[in-house]
N, C-alpha and C. Protein backbone atom coordinates (compact mmCIF):
# COMPACT_ATOMS: atom_id res chain seq x y z
N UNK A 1 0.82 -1.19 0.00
CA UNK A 1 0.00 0.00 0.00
C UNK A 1 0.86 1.26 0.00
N UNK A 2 1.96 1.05 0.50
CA UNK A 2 2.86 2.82 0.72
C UNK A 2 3.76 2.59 -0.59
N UNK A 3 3.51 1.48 -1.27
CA UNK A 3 4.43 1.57 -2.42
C UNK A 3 3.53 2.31 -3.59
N UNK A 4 2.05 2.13 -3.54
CA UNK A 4 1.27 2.91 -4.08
C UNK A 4 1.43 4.22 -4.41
N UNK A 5 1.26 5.04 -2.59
CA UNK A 5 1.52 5.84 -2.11
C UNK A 5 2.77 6.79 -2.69
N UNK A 6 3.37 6.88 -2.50
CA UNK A 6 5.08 6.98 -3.01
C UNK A 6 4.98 6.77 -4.47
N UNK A 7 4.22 6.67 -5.49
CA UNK A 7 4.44 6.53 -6.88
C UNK A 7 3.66 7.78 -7.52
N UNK A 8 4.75 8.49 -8.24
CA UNK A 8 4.55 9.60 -8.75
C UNK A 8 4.70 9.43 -10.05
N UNK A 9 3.82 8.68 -11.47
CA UNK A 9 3.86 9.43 -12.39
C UNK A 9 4.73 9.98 -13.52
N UNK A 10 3.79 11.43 -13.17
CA UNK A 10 4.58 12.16 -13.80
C UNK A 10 5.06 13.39 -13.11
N UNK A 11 6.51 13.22 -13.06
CA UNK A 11 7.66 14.30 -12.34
C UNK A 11 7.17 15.75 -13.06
N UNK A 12 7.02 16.69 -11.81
CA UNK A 12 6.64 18.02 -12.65
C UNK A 12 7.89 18.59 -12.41
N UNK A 13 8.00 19.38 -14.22
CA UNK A 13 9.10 20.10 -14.41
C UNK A 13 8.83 21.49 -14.63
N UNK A 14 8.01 21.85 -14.38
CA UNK A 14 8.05 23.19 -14.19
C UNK A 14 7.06 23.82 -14.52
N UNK A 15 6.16 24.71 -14.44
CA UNK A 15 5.03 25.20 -15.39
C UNK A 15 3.72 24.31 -15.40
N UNK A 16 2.41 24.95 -15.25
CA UNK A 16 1.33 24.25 -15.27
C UNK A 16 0.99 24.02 -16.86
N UNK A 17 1.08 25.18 -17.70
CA UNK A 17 1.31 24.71 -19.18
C UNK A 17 1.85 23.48 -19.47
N UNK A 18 3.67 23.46 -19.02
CA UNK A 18 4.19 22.55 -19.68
C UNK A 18 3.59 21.10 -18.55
N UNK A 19 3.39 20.95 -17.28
CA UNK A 19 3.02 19.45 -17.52
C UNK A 19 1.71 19.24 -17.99
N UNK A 20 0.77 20.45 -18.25
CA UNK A 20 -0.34 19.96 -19.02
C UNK A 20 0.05 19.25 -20.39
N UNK A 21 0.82 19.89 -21.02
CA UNK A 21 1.42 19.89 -22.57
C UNK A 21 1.62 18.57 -22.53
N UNK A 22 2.52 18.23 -20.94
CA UNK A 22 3.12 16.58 -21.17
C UNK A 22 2.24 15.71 -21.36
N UNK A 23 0.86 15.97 -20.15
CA UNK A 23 0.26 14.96 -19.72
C UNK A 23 -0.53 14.47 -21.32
N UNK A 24 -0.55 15.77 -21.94
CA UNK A 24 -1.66 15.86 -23.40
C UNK A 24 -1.11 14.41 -23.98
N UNK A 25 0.11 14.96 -24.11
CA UNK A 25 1.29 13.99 -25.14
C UNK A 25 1.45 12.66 -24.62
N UNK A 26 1.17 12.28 -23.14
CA UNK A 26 1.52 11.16 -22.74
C UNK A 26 -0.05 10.62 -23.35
N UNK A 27 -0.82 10.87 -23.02
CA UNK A 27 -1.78 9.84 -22.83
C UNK A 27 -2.28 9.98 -25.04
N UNK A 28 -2.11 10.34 -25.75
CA UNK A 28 -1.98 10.84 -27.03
C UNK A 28 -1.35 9.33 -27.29
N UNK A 29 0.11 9.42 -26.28
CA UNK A 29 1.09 8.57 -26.76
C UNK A 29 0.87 6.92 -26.31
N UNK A 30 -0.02 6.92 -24.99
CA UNK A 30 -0.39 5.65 -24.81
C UNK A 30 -1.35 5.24 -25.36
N UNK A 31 -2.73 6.14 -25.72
CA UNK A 31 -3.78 5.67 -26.76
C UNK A 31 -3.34 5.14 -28.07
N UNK A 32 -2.26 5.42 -28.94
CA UNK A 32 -1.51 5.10 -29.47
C UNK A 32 -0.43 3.16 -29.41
N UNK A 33 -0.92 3.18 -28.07
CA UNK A 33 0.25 1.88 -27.67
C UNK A 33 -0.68 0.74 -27.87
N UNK A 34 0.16 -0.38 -28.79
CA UNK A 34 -1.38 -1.61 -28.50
C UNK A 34 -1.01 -2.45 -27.39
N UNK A 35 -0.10 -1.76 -26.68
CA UNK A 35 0.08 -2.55 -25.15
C UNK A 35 -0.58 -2.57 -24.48
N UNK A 36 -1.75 -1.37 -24.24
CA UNK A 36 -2.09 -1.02 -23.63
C UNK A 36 -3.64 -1.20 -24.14
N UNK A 37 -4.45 -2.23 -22.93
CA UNK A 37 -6.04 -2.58 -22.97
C UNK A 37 -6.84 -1.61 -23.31
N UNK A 38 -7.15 -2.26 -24.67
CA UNK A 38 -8.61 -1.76 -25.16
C UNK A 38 -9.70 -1.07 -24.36
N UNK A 39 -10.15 -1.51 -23.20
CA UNK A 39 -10.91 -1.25 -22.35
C UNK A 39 -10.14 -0.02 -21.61
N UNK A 40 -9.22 -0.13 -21.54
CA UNK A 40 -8.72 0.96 -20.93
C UNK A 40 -8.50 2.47 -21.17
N UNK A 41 -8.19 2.41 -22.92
CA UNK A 41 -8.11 3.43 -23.59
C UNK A 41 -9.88 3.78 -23.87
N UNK A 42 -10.58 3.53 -23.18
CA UNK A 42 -12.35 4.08 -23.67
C UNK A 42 -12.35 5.06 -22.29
N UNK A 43 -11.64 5.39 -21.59
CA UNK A 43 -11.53 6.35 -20.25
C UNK A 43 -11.53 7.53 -20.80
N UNK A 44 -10.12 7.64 -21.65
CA UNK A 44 -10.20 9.37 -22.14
C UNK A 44 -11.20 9.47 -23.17
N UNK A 45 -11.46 8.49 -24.01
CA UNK A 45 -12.59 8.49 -25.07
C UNK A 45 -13.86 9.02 -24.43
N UNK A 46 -14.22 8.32 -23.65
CA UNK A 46 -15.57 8.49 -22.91
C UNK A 46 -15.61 9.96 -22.33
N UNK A 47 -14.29 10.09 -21.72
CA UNK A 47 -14.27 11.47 -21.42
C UNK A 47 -14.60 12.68 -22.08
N UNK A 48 -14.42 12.47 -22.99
CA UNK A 48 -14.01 13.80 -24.32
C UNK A 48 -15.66 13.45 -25.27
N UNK A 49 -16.16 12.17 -24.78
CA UNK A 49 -17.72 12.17 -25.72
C UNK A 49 -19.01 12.93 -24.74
N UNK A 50 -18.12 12.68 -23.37
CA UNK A 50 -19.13 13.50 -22.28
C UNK A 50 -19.35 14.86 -22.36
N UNK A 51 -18.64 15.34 -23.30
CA UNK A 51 -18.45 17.20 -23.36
C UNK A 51 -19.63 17.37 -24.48
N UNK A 52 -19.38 16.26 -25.76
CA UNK A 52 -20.53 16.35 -26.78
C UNK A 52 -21.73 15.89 -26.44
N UNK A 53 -21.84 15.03 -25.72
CA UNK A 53 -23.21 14.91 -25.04
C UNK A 53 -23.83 15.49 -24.05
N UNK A 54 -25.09 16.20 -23.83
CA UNK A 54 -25.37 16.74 -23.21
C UNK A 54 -26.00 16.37 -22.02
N UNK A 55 -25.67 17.42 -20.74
CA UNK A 55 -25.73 16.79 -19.84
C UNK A 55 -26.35 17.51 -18.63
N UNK A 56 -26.56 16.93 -17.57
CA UNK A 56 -28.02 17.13 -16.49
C UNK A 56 -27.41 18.35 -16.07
N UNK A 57 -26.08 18.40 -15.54
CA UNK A 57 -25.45 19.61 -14.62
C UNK A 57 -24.86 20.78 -15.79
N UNK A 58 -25.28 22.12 -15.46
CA UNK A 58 -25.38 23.14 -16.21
C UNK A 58 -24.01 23.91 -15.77
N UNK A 59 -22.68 24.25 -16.62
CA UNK A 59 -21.29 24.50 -16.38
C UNK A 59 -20.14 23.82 -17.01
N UNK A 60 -19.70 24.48 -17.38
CA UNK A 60 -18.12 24.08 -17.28
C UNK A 60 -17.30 23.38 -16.46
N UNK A 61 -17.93 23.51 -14.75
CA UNK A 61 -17.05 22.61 -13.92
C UNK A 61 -16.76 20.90 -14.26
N UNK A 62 -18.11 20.57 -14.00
CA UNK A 62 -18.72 19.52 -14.11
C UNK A 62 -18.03 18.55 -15.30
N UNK A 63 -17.67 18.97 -16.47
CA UNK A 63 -17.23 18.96 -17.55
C UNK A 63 -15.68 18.80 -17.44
N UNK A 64 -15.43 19.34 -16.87
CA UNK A 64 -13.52 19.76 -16.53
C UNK A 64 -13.02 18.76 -15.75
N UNK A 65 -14.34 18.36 -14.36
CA UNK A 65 -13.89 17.20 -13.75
C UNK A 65 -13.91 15.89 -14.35
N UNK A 66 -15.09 15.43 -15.19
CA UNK A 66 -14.99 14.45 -15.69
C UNK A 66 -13.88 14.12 -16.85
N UNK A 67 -13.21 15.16 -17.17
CA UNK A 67 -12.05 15.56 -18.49
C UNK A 67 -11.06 14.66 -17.54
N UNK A 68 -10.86 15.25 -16.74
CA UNK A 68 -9.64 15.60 -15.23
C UNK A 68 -9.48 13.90 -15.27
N UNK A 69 -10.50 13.40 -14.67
CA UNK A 69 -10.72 12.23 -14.10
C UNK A 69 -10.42 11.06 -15.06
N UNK A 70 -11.17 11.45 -15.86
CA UNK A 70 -10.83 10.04 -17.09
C UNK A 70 -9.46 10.02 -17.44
N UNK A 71 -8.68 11.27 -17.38
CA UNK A 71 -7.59 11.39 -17.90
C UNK A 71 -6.59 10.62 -16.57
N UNK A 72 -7.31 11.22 -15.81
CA UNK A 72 -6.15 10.86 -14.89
C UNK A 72 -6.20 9.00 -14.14
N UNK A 73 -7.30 8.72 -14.15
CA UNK A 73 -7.25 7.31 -14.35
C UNK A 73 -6.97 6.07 -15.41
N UNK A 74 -7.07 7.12 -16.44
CA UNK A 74 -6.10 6.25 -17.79
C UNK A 74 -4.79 6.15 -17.20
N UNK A 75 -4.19 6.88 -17.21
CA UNK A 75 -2.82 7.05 -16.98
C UNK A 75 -2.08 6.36 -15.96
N UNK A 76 -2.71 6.63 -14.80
CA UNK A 76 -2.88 5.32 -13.69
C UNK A 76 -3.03 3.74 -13.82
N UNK A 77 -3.80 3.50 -15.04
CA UNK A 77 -4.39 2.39 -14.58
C UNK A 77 -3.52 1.83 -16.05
N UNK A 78 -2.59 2.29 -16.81
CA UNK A 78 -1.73 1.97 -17.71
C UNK A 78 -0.55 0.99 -16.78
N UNK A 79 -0.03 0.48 -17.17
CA UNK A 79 1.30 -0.62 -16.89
C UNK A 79 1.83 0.64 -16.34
N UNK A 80 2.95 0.81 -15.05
CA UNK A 80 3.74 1.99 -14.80
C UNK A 80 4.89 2.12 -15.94
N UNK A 81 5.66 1.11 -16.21
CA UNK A 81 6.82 0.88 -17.31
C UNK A 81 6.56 1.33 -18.63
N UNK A 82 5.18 1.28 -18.76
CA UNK A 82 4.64 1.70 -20.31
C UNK A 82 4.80 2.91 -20.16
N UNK A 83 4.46 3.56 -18.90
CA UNK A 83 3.88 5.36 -18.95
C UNK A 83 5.22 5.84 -19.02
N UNK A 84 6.44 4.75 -18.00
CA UNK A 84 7.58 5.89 -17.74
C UNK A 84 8.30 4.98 -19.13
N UNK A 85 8.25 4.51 -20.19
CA UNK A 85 8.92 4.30 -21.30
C UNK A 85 8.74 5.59 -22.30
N UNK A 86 6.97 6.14 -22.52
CA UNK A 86 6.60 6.77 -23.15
C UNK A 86 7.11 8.39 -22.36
N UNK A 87 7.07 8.49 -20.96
CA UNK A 87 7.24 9.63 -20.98
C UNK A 87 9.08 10.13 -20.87
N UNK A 88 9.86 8.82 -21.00
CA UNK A 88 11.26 8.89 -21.10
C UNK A 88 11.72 9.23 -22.22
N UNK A 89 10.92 8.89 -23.72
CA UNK A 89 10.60 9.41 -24.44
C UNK A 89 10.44 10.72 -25.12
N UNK A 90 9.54 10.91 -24.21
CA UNK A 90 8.84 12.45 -24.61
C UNK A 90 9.79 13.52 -23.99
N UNK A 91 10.83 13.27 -23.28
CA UNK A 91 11.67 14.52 -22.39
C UNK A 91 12.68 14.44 -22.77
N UNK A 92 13.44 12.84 -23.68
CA UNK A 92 14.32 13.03 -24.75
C UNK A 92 14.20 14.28 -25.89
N UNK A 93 12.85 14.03 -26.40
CA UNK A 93 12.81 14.50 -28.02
C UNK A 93 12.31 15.94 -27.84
N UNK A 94 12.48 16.27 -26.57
CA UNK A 94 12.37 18.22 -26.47
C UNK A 94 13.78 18.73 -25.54
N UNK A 95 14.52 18.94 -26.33
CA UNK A 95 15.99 19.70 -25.81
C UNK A 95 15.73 20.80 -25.45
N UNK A 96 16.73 21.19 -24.01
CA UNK A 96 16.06 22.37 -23.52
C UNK A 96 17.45 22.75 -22.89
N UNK A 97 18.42 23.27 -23.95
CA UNK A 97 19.20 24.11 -23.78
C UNK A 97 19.31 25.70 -23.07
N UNK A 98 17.64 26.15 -23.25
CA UNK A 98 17.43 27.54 -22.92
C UNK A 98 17.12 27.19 -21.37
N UNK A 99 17.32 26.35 -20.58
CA UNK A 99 17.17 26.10 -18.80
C UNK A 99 17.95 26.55 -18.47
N UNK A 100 19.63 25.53 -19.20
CA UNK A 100 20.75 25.56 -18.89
C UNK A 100 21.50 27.04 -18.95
N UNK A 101 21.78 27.67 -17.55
CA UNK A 101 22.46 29.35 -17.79
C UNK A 101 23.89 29.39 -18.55
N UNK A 102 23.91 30.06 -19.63
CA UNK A 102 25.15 29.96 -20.26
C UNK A 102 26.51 30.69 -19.35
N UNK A 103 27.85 30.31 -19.81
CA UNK A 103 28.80 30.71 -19.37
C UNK A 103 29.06 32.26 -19.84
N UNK A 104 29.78 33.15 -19.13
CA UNK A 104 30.23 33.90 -19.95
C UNK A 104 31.79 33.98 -20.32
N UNK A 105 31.60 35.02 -21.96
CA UNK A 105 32.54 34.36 -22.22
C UNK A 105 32.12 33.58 -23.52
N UNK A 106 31.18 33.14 -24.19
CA UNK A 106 30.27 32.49 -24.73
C UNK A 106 30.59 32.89 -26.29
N UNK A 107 30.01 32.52 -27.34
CA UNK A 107 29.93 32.94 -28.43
C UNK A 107 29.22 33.83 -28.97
N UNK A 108 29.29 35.19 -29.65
CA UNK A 108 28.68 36.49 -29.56
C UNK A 108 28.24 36.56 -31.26
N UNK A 109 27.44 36.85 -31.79
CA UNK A 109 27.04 37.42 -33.22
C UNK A 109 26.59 38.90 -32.93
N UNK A 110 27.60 39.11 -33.89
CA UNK A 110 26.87 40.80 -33.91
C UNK A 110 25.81 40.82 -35.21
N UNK A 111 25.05 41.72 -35.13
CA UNK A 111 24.47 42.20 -36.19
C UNK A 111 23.59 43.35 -36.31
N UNK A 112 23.37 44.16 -37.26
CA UNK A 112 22.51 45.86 -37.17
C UNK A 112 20.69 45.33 -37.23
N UNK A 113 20.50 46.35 -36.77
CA UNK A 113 18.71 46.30 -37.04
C UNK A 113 18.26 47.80 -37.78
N UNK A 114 17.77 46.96 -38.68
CA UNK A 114 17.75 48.08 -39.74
C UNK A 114 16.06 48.60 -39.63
N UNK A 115 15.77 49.38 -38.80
CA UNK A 115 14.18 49.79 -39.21
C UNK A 115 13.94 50.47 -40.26
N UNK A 116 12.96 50.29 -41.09
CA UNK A 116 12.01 50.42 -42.00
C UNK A 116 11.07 51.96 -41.63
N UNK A 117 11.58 53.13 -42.14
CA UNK A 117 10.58 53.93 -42.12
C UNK A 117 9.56 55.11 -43.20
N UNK A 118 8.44 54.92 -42.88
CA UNK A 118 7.67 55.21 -44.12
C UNK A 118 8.11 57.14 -44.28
């Protein structure tokens, strides 16, 4: 049970954008996997048909949670090895040189800016 407990997913790196961005891409990337049960991938499906179908409770909330939820129990209920293959993956194939603070001292381009005036 505390091994449950203690299992995190997906590591947030920074920004509510970017782990939204991730989470988009992970589960994109496991709907995608035929590793991963049929039955299982109808969570975010179902989710995303609940917005086109109309429904008893009047809002946006209501809507956001059931988004929330399906999403987040797909992801869960995926193999853990599958999720952290796909999301080992996904943090390879976005280089992020602009984190890393450069030295100075560094390599410099000069160049003019030429404005344009009428």
């Amino acid at each position: 049970m505390s091994e449950q407990k203690n299992r995190k997913l997906i590591p947030s790196q920074g920004g509510i954008l970017n782990d939204f961005a991730t989470r988009v891409k992970l589960i994109f990337r496991l709907l995608a996997d035929s590793r991963i049960n049929p039955l299982i991938k109808l969570l975010p499906v179902g989710a995303l048909l609940y917005l086109i179908i109309p429904d008893l409770i009047v809002g946006p909330v209501d809507d956001a949670l059931v988004i929330w939820l399906g999403s987040f129990l797909f992801v869960e209920l995926c193999p853990p090895e599958i999720v952290q293959e796909h999301l080992a993956a996904l943090n390879q194939m976005i280089p992020e040189p602009w984190k890393e603070p450069r030295e100075a001292g560094g390599e410099v381009i000069e160049g003019e800016f030429w404005e344009k005036k009428d």
